[in-house]
Protein backbone atom coordinates (compact mmCIF):
# COMPACT_ATOMS: atom_id res chain seq x y z
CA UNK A 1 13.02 30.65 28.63
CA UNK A 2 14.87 27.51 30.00
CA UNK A 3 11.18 25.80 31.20
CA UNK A 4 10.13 26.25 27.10
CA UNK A 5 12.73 24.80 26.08
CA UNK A 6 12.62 22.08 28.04
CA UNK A 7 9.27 21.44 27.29
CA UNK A 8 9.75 22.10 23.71
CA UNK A 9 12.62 19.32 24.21
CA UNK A 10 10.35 16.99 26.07
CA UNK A 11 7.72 17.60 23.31
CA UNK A 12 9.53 16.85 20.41
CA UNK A 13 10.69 14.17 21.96
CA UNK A 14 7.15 12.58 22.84
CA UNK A 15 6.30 13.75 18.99
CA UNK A 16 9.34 11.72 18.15
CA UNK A 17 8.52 8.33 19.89
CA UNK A 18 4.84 8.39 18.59
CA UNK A 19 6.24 9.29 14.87
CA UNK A 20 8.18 6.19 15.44
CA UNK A 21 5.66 3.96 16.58
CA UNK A 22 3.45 4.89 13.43
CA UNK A 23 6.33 4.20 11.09
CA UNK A 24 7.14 0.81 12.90
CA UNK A 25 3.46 -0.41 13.36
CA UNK A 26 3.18 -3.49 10.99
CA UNK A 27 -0.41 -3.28 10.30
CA UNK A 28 -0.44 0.23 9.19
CA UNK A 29 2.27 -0.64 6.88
CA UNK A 30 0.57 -3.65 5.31
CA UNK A 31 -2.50 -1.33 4.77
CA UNK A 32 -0.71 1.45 3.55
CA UNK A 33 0.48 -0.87 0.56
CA UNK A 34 -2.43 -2.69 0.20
CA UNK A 35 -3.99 -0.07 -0.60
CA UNK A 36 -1.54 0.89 -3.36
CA UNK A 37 -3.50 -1.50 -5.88
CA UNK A 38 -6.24 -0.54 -7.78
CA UNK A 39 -9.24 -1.25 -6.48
CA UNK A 40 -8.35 -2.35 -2.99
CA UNK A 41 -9.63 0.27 -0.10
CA UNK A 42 -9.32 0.79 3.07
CA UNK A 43 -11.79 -2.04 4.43
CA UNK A 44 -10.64 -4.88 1.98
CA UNK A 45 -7.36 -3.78 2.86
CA UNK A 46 -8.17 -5.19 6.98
CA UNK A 47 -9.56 -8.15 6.12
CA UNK A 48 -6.62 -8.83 3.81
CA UNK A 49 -4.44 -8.07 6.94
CA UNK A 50 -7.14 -9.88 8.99
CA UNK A 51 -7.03 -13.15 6.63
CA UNK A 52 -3.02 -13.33 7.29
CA UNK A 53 -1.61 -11.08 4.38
CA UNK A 54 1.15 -9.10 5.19
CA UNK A 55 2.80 -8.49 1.81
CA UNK A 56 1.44 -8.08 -1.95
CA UNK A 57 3.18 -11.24 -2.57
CA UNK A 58 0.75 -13.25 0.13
CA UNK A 59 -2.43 -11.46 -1.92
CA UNK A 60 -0.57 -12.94 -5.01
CA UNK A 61 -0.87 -16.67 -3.67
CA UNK A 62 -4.09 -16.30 -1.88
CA UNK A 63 -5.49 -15.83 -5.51
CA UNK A 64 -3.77 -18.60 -6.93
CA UNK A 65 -5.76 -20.85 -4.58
CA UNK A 66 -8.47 -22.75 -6.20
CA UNK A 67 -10.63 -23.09 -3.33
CA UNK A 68 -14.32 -23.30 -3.48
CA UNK A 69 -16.35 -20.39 -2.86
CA UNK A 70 -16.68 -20.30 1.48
CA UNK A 71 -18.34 -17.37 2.83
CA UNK A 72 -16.24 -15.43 3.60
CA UNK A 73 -13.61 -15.29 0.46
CA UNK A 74 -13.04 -12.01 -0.42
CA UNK A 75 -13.23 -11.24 -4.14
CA UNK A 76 -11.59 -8.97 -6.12
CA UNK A 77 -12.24 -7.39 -9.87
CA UNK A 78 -10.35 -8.46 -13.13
CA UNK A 79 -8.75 -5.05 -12.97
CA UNK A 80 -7.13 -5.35 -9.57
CA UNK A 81 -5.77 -8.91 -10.62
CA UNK A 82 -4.47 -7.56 -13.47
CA UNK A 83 -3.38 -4.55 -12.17
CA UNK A 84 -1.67 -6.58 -9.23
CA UNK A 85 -0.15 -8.98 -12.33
CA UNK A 86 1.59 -5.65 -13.78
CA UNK A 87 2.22 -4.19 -10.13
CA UNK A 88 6.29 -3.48 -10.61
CA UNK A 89 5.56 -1.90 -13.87
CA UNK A 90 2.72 0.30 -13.22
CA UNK A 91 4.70 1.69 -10.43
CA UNK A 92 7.90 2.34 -12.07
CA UNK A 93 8.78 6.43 -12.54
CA UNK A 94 9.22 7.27 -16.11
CA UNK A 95 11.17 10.50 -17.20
CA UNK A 96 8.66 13.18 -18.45
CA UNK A 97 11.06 13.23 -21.75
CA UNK A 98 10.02 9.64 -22.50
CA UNK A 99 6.14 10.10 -21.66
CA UNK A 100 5.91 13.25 -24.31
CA UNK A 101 8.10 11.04 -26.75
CA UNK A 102 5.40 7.70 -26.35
CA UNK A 103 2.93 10.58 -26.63
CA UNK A 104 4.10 12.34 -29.38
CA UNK A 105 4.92 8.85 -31.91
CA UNK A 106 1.07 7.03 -30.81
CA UNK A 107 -0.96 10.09 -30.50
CA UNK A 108 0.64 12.59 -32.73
């Protein structure tokens, strides 16, 4: 009973440190909210994080830039720029009170 334990111990532990080291890993964490906008997958996503974006605000900027079309720009649809415009507000939590009351009053 004491060697399972330890090894439970030693276990958790190990479970703990690589738990850690996903939570921690930048990269993962720029892709995980990259992928938050509409329209932006897993693939765009890396070569966002491969062109030098780290943060929704860099993506912001890069397509502010009015640089001629080079090879290897990557594009994105009118949606996901407006989408990304309207970020902050798409992603706000509404009360479910509020939804069936702007239901209710435009839809009837």
């Amino acid at each position: 009973l004491k060697e399972a334990l330890q090894e439970m111990s030693v276990g958790n532990e190990a479970t703990c440190v690589k738990l850690r080291a996903y939570r921690d890993n930048q990269k993962l964490n720029c892709l995980r909210e990259f992928v938050t906008v509409h329209g932006i997958g897993e693939n765009k996503a890396d070569a966002m994080y491969t062109k030098g974006m780290r943060t929704l605000d860099d993506l912001r900027e890069y397509l502010k830039k009015d640089v001629p079309e080079e090879a290897n720009k990557l594009s994105f649809s009118d949606f996901t720029k407006t989408f990304l415009e309207n970020y902050n507000d798409v992603k706000k939590e509404f009360l479910r009170k509020d939804v069936e009351h702007v239901l209710e009053k435009y839809i009837g």
